[in-house]
PDBML (XML) file of the C-alpha atoms, coordinates in Angstrom:
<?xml version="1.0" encoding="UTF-8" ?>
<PDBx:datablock datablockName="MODEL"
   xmlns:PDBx="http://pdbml.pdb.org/schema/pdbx-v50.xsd"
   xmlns:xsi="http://www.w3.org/2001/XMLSchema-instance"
   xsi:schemaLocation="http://pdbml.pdb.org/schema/pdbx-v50.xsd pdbx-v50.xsd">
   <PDBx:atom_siteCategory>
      <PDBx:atom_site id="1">
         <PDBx:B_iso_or_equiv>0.00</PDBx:B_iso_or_equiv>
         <PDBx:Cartn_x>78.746</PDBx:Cartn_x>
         <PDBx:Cartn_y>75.773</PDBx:Cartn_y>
         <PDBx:Cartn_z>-11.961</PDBx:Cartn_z>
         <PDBx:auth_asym_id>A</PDBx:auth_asym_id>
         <PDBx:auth_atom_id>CA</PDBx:auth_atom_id>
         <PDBx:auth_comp_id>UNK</PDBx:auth_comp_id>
         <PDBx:auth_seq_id>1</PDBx:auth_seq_id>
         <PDBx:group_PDB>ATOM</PDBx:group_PDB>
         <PDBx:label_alt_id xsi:nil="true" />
         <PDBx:label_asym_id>A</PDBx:label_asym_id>
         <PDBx:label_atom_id>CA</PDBx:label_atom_id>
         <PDBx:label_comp_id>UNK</PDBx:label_comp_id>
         <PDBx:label_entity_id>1</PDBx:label_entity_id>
         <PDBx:label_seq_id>1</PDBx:label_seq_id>
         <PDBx:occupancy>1.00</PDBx:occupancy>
         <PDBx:pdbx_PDB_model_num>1</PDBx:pdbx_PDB_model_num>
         <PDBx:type_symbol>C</PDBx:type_symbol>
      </PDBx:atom_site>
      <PDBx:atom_site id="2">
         <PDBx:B_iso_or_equiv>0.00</PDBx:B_iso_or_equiv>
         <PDBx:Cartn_x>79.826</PDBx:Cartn_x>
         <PDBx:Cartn_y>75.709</PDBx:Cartn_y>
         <PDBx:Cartn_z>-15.534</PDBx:Cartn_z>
         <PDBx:auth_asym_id>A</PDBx:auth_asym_id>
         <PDBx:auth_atom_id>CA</PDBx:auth_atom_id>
         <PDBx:auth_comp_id>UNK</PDBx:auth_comp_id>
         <PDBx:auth_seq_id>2</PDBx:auth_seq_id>
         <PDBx:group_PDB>ATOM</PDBx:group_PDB>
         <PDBx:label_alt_id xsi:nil="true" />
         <PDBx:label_asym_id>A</PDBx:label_asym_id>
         <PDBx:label_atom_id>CA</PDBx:label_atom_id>
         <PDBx:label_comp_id>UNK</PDBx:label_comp_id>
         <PDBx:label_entity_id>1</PDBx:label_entity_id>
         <PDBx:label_seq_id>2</PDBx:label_seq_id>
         <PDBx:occupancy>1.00</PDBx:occupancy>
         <PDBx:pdbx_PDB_model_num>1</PDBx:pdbx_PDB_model_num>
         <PDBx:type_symbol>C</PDBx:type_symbol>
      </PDBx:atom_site>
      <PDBx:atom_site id="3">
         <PDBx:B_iso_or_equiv>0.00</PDBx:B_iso_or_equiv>
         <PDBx:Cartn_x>79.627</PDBx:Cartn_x>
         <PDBx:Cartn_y>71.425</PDBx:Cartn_y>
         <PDBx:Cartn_z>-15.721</PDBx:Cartn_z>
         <PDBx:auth_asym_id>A</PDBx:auth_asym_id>
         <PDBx:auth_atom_id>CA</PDBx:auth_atom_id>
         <PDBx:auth_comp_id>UNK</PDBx:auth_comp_id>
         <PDBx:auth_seq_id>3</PDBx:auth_seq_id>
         <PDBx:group_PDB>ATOM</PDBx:group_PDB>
         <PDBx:label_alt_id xsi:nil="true" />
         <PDBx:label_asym_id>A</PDBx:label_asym_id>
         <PDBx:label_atom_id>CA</PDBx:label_atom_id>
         <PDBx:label_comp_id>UNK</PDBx:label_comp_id>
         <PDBx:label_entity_id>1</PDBx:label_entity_id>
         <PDBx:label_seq_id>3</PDBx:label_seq_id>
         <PDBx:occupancy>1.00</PDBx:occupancy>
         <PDBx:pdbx_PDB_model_num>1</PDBx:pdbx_PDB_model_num>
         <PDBx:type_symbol>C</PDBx:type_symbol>
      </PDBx:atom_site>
      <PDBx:atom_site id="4">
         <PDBx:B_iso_or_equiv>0.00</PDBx:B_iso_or_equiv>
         <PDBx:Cartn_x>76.404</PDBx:Cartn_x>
         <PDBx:Cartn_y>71.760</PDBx:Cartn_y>
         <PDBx:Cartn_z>-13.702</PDBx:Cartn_z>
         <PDBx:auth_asym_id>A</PDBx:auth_asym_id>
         <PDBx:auth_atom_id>CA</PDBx:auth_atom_id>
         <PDBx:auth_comp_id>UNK</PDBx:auth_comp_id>
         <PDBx:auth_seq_id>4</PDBx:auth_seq_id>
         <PDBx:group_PDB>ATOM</PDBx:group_PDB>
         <PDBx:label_alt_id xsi:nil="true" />
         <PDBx:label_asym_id>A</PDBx:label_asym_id>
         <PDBx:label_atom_id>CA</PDBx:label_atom_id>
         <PDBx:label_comp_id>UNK</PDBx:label_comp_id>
         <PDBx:label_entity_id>1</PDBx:label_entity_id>
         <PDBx:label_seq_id>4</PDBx:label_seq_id>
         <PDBx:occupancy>1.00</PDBx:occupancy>
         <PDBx:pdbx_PDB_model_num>1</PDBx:pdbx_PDB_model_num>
         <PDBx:type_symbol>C</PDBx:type_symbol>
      </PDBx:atom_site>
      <PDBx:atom_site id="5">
         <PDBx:B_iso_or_equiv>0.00</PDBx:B_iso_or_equiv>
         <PDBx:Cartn_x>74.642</PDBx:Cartn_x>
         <PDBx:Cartn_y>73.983</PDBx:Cartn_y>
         <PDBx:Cartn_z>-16.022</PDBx:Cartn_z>
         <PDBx:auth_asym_id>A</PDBx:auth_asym_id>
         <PDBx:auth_atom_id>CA</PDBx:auth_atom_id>
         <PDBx:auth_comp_id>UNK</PDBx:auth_comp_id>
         <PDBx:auth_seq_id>5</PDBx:auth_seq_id>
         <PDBx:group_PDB>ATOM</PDBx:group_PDB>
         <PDBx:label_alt_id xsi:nil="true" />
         <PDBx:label_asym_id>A</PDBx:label_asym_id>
         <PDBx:label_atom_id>CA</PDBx:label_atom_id>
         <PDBx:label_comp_id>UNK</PDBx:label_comp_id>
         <PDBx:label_entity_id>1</PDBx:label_entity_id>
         <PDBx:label_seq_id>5</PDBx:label_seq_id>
         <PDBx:occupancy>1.00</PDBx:occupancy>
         <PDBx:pdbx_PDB_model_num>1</PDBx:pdbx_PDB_model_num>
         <PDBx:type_symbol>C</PDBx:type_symbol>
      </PDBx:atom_site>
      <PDBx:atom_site id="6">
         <PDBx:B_iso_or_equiv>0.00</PDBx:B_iso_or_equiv>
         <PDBx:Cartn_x>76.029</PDBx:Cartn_x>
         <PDBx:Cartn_y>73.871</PDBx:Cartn_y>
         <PDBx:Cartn_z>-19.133</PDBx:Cartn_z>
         <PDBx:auth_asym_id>A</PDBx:auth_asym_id>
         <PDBx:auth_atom_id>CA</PDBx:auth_atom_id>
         <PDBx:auth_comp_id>UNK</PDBx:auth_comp_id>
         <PDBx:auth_seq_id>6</PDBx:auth_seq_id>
         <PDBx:group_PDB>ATOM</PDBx:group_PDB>
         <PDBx:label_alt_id xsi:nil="true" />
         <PDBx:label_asym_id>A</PDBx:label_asym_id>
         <PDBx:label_atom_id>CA</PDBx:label_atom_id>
         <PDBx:label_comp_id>UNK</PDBx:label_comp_id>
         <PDBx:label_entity_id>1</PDBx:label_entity_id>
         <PDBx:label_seq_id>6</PDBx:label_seq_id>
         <PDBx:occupancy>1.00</PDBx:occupancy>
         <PDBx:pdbx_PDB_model_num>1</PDBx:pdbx_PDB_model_num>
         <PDBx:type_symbol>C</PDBx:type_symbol>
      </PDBx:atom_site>
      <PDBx:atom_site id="7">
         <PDBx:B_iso_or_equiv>0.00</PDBx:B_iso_or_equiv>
         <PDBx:Cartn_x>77.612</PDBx:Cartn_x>
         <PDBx:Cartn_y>77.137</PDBx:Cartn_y>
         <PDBx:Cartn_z>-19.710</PDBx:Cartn_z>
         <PDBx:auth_asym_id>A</PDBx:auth_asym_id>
         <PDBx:auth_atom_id>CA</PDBx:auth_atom_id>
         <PDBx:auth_comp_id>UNK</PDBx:auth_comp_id>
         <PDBx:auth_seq_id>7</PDBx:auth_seq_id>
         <PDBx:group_PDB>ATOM</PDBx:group_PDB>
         <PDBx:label_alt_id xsi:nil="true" />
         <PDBx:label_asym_id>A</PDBx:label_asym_id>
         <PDBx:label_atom_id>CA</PDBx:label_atom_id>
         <PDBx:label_comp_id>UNK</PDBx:label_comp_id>
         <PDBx:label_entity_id>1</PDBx:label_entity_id>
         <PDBx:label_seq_id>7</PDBx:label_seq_id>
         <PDBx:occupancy>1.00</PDBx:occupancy>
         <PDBx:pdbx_PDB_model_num>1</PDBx:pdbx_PDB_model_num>
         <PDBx:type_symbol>C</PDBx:type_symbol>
      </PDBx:atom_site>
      <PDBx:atom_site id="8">
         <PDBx:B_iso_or_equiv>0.00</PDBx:B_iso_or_equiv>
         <PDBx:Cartn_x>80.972</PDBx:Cartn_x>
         <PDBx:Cartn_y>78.263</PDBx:Cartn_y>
         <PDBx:Cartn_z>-20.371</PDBx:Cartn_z>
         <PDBx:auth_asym_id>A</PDBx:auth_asym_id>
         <PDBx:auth_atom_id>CA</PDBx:auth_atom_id>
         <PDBx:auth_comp_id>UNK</PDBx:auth_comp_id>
         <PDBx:auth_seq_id>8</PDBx:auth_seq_id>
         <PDBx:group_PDB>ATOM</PDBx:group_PDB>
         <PDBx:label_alt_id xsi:nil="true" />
         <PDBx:label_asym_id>A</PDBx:label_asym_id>
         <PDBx:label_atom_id>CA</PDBx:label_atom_id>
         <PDBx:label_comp_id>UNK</PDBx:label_comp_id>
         <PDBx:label_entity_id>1</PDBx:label_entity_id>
         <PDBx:label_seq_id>8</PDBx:label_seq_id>
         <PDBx:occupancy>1.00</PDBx:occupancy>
         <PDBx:pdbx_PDB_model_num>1</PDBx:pdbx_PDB_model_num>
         <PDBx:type_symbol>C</PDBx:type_symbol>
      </PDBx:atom_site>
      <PDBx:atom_site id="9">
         <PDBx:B_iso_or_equiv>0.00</PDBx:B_iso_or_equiv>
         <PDBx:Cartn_x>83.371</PDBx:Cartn_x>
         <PDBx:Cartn_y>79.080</PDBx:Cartn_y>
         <PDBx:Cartn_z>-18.109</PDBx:Cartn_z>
         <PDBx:auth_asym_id>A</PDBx:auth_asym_id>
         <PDBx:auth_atom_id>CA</PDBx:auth_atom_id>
         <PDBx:auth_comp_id>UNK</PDBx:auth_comp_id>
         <PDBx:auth_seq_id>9</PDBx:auth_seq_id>
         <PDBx:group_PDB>ATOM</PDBx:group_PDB>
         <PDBx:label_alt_id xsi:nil="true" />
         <PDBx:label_asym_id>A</PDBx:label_asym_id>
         <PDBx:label_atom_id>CA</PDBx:label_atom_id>
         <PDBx:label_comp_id>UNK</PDBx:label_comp_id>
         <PDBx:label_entity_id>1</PDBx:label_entity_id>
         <PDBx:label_seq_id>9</PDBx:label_seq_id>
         <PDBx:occupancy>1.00</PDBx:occupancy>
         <PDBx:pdbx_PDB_model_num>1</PDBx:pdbx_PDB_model_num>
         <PDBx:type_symbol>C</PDBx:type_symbol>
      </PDBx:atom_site>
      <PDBx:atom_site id="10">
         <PDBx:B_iso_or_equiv>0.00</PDBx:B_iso_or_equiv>
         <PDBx:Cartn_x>83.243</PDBx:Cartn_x>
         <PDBx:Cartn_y>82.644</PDBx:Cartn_y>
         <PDBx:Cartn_z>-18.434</PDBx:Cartn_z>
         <PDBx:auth_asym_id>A</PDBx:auth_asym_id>
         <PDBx:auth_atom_id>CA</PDBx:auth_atom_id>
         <PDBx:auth_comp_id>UNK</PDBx:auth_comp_id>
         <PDBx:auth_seq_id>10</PDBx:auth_seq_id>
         <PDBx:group_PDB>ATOM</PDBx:group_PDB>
         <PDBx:label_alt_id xsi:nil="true" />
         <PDBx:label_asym_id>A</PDBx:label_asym_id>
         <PDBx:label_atom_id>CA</PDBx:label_atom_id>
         <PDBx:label_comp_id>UNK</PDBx:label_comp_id>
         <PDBx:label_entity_id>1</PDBx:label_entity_id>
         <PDBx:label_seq_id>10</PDBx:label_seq_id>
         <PDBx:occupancy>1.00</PDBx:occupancy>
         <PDBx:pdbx_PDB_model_num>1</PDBx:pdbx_PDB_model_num>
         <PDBx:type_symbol>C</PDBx:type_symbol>
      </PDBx:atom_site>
      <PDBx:atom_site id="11">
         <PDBx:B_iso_or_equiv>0.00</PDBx:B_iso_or_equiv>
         <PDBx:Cartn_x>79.747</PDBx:Cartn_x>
         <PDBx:Cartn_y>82.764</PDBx:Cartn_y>
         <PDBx:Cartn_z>-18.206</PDBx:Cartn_z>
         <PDBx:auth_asym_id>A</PDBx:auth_asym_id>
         <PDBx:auth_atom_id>CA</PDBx:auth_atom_id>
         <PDBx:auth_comp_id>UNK</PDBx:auth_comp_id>
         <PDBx:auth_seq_id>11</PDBx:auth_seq_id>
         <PDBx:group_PDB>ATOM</PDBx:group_PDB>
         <PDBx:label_alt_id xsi:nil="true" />
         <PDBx:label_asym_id>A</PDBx:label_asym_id>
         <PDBx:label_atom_id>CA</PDBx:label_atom_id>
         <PDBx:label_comp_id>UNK</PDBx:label_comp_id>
         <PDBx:label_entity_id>1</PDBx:label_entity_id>
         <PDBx:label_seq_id>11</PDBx:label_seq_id>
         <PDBx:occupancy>1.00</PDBx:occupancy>
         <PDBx:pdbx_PDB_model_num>1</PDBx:pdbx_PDB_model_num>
         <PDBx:type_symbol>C</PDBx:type_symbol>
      </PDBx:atom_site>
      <PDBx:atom_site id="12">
         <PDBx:B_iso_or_equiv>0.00</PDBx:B_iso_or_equiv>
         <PDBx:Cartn_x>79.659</PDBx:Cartn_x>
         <PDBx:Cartn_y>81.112</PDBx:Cartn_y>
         <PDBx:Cartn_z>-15.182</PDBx:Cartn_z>
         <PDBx:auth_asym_id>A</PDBx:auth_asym_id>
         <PDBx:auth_atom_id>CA</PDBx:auth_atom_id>
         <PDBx:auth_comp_id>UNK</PDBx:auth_comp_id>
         <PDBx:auth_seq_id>12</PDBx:auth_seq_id>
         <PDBx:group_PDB>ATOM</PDBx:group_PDB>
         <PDBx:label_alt_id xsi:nil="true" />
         <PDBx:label_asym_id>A</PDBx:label_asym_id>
         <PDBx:label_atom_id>CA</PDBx:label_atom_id>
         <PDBx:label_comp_id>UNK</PDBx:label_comp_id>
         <PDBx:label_entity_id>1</PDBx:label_entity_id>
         <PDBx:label_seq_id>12</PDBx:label_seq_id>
         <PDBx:occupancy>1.00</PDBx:occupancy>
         <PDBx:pdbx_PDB_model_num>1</PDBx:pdbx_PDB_model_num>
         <PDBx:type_symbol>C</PDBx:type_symbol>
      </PDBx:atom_site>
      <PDBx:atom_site id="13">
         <PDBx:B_iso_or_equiv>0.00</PDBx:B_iso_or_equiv>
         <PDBx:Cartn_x>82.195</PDBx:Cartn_x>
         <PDBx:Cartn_y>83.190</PDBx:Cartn_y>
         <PDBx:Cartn_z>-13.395</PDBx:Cartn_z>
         <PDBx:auth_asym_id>A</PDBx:auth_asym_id>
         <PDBx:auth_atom_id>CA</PDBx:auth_atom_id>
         <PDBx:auth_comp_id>UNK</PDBx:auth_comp_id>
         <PDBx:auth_seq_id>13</PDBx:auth_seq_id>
         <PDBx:group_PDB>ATOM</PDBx:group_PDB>
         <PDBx:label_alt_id xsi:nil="true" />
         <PDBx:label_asym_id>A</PDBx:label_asym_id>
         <PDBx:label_atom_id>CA</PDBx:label_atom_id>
         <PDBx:label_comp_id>UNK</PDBx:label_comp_id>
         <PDBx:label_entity_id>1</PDBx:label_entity_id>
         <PDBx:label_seq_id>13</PDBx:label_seq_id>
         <PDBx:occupancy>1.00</PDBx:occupancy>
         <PDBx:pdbx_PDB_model_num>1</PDBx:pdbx_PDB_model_num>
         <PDBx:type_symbol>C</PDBx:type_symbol>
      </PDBx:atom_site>
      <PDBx:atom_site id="14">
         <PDBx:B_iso_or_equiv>0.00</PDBx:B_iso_or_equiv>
         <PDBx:Cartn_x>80.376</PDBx:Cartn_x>
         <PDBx:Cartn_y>86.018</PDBx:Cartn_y>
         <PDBx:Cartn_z>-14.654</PDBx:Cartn_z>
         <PDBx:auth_asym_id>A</PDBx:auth_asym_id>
         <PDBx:auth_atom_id>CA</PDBx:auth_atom_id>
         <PDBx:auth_comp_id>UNK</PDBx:auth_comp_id>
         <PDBx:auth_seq_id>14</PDBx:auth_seq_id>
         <PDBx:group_PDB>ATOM</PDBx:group_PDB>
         <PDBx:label_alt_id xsi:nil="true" />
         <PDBx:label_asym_id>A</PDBx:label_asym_id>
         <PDBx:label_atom_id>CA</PDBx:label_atom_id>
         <PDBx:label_comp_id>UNK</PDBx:label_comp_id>
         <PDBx:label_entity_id>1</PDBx:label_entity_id>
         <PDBx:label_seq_id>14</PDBx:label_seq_id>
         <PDBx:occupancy>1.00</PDBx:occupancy>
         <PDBx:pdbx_PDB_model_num>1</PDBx:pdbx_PDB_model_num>
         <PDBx:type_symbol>C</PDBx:type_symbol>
      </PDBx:atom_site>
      <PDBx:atom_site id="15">
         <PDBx:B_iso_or_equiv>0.00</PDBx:B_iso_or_equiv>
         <PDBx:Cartn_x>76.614</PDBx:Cartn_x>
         <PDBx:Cartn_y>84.875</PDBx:Cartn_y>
         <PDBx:Cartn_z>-13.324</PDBx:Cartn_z>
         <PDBx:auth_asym_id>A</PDBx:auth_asym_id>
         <PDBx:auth_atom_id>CA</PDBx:auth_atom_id>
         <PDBx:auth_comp_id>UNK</PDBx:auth_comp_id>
         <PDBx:auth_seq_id>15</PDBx:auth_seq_id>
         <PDBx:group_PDB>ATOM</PDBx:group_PDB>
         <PDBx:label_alt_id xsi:nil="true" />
         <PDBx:label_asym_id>A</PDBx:label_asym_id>
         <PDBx:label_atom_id>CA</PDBx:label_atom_id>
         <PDBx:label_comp_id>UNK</PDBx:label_comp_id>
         <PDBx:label_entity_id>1</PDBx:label_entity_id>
         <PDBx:label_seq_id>15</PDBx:label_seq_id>
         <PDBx:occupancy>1.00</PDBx:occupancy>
         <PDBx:pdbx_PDB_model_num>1</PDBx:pdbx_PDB_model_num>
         <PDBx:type_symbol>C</PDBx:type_symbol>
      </PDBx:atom_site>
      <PDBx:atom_site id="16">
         <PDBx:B_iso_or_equiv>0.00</PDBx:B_iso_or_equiv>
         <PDBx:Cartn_x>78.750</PDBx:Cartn_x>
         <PDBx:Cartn_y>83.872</PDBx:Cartn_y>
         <PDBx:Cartn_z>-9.610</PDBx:Cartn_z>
         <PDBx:auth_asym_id>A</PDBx:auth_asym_id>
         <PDBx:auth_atom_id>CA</PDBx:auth_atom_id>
         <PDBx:auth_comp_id>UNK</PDBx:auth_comp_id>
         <PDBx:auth_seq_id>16</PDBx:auth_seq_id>
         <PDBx:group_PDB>ATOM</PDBx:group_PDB>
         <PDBx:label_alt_id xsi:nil="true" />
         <PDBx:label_asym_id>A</PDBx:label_asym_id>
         <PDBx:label_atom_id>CA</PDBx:label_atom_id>
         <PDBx:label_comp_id>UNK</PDBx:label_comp_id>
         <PDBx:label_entity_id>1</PDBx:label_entity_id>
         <PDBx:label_seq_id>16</PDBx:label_seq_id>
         <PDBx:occupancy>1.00</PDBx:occupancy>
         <PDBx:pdbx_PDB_model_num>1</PDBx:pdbx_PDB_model_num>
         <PDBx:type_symbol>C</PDBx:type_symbol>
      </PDBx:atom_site>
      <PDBx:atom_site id="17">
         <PDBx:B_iso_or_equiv>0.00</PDBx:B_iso_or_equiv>
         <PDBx:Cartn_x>80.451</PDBx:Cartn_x>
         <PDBx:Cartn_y>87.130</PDBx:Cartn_y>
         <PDBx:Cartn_z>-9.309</PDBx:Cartn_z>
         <PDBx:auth_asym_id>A</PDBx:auth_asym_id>
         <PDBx:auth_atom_id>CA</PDBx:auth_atom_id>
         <PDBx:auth_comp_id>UNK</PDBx:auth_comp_id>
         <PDBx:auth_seq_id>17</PDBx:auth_seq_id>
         <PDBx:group_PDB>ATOM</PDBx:group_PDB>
         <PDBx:label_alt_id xsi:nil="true" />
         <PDBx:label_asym_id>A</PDBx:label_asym_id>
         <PDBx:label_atom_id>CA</PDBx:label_atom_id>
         <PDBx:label_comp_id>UNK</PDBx:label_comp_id>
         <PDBx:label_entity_id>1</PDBx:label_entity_id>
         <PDBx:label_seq_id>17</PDBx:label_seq_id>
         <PDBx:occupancy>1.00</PDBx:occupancy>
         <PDBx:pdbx_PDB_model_num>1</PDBx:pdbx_PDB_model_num>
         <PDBx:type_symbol>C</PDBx:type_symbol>
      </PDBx:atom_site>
      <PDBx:atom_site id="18">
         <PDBx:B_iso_or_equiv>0.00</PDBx:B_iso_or_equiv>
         <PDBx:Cartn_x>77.363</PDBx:Cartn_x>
         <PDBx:Cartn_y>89.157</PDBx:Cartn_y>
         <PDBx:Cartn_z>-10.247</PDBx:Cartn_z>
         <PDBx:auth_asym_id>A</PDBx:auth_asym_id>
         <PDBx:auth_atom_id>CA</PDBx:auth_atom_id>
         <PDBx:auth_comp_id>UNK</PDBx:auth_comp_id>
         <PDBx:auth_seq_id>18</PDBx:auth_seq_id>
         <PDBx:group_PDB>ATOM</PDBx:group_PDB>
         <PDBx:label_alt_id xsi:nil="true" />
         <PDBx:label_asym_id>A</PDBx:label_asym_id>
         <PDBx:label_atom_id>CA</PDBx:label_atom_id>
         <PDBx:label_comp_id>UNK</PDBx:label_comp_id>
         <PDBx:label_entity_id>1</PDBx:label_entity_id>
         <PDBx:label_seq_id>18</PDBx:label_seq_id>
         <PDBx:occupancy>1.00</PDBx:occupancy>
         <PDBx:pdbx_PDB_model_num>1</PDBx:pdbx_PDB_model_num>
         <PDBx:type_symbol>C</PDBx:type_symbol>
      </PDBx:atom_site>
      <PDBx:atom_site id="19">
         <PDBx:B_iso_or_equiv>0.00</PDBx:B_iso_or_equiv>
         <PDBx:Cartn_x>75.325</PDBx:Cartn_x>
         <PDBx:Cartn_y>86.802</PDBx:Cartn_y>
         <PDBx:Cartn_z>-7.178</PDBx:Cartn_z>
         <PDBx:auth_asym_id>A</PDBx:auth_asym_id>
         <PDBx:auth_atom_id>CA</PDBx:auth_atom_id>
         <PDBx:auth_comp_id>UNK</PDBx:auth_comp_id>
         <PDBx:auth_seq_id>19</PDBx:auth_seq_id>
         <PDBx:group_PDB>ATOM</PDBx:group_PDB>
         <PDBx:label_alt_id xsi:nil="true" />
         <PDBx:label_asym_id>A</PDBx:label_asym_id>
         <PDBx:label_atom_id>CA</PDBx:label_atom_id>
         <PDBx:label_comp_id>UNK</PDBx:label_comp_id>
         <PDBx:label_entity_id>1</PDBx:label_entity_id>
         <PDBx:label_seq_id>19</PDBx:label_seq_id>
         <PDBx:occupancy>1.00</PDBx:occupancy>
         <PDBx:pdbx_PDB_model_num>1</PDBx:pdbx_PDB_model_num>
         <PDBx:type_symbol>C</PDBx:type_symbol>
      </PDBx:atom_site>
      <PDBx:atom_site id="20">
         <PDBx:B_iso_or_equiv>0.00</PDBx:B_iso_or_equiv>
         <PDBx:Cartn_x>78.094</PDBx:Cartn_x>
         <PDBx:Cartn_y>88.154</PDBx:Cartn_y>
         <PDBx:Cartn_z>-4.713</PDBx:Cartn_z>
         <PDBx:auth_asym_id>A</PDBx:auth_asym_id>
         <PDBx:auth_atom_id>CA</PDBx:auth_atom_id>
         <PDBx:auth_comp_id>UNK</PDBx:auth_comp_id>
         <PDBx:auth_seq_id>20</PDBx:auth_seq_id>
         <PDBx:group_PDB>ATOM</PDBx:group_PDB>
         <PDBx:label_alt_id xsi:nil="true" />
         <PDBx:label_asym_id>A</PDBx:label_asym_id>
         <PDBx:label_atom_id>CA</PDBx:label_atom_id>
         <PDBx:label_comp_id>UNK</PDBx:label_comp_id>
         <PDBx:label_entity_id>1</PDBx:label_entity_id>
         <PDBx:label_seq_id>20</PDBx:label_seq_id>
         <PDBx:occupancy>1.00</PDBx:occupancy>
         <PDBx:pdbx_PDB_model_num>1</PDBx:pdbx_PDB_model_num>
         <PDBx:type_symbol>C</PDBx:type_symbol>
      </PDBx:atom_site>
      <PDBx:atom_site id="21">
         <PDBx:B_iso_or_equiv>0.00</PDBx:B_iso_or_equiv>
         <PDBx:Cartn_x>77.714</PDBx:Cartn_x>
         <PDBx:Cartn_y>91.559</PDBx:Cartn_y>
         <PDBx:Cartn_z>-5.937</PDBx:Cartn_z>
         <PDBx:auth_asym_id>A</PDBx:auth_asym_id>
         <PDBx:auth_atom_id>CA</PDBx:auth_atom_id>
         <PDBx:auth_comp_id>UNK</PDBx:auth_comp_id>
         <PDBx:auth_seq_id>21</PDBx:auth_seq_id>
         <PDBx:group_PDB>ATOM</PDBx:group_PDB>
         <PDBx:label_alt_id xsi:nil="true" />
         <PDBx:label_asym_id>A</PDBx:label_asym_id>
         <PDBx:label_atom_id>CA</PDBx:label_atom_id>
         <PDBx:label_comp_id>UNK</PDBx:label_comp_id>
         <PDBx:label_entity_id>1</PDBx:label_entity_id>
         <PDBx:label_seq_id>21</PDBx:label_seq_id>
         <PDBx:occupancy>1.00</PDBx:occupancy>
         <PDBx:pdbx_PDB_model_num>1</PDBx:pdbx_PDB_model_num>
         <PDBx:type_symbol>C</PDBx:type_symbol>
      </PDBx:atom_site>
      <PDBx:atom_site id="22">
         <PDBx:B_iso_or_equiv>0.00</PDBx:B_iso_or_equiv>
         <PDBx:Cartn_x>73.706</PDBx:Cartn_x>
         <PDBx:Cartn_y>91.669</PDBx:Cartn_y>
         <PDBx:Cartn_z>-5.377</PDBx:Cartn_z>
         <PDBx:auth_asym_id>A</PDBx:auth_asym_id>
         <PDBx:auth_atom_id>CA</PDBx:auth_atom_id>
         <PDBx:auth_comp_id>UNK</PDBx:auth_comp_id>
         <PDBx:auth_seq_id>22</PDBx:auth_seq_id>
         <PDBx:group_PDB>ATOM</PDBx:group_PDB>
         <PDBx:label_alt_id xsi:nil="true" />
         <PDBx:label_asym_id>A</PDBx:label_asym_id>
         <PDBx:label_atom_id>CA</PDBx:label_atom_id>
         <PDBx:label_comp_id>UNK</PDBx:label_comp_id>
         <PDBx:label_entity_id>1</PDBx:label_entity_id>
         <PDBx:label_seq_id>22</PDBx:label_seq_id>
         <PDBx:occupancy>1.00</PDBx:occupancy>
         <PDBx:pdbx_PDB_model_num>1</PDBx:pdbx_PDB_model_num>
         <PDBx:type_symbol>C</PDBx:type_symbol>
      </PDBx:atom_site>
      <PDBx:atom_site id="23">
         <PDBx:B_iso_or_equiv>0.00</PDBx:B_iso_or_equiv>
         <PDBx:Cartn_x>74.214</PDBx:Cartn_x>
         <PDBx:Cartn_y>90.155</PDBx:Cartn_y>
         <PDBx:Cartn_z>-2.137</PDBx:Cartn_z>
         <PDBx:auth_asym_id>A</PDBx:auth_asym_id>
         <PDBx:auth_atom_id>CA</PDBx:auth_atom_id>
         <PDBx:auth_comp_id>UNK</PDBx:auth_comp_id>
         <PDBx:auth_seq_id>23</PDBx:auth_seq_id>
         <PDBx:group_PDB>ATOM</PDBx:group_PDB>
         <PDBx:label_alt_id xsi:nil="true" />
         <PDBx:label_asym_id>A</PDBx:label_asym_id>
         <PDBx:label_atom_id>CA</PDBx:label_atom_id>
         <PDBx:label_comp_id>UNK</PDBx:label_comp_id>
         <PDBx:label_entity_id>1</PDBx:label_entity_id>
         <PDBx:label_seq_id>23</PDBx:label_seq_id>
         <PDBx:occupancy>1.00</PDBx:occupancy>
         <PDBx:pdbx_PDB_model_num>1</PDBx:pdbx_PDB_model_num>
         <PDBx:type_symbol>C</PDBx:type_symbol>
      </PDBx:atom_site>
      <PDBx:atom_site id="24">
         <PDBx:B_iso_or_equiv>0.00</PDBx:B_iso_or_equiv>
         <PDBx:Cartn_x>76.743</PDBx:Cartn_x>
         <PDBx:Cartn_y>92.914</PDBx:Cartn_y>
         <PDBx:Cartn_z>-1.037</PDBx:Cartn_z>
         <PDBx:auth_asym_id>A</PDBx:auth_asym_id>
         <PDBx:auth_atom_id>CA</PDBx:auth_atom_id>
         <PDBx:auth_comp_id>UNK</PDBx:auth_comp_id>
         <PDBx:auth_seq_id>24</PDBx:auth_seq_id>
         <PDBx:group_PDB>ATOM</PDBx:group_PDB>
         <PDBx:label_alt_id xsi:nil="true" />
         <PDBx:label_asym_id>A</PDBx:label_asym_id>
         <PDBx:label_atom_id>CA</PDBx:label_atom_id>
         <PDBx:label_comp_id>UNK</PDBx:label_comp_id>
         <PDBx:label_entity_id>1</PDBx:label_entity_id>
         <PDBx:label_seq_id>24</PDBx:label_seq_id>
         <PDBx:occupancy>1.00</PDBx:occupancy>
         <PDBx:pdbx_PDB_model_num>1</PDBx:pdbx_PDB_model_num>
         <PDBx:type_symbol>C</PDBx:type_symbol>
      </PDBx:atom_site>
      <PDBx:atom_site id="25">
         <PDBx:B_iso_or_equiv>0.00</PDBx:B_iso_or_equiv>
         <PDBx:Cartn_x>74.156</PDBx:Cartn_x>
         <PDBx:Cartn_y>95.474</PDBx:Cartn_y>
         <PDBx:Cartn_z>-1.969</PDBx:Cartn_z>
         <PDBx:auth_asym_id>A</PDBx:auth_asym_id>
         <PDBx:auth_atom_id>CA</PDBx:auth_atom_id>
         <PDBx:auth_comp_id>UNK</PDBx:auth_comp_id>
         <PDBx:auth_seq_id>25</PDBx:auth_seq_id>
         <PDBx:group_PDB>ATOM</PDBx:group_PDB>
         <PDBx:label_alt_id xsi:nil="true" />
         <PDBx:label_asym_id>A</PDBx:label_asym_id>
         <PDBx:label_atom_id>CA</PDBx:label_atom_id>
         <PDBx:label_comp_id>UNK</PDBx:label_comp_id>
         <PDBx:label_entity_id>1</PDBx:label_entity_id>
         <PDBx:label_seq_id>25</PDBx:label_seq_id>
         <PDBx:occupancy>1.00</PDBx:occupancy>
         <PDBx:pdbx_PDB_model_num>1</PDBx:pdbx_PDB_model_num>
         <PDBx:type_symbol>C</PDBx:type_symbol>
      </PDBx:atom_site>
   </PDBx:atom_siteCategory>
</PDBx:datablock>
């Protein structure tokens, strides 16, 4: 995600974890 859309790596994580956490709720 990070190489795709040219963040860091800790933003990335960060937008992907929040994603799974939406989806759970």
């Amino acid at each position: 995600y990070a190489k795709e859309h040219g963040k860091t790596i800790e933003q990335s994580a960060r937008i992907l974890r929040y994603r799974v956490f939406d989806k759970c709720l």
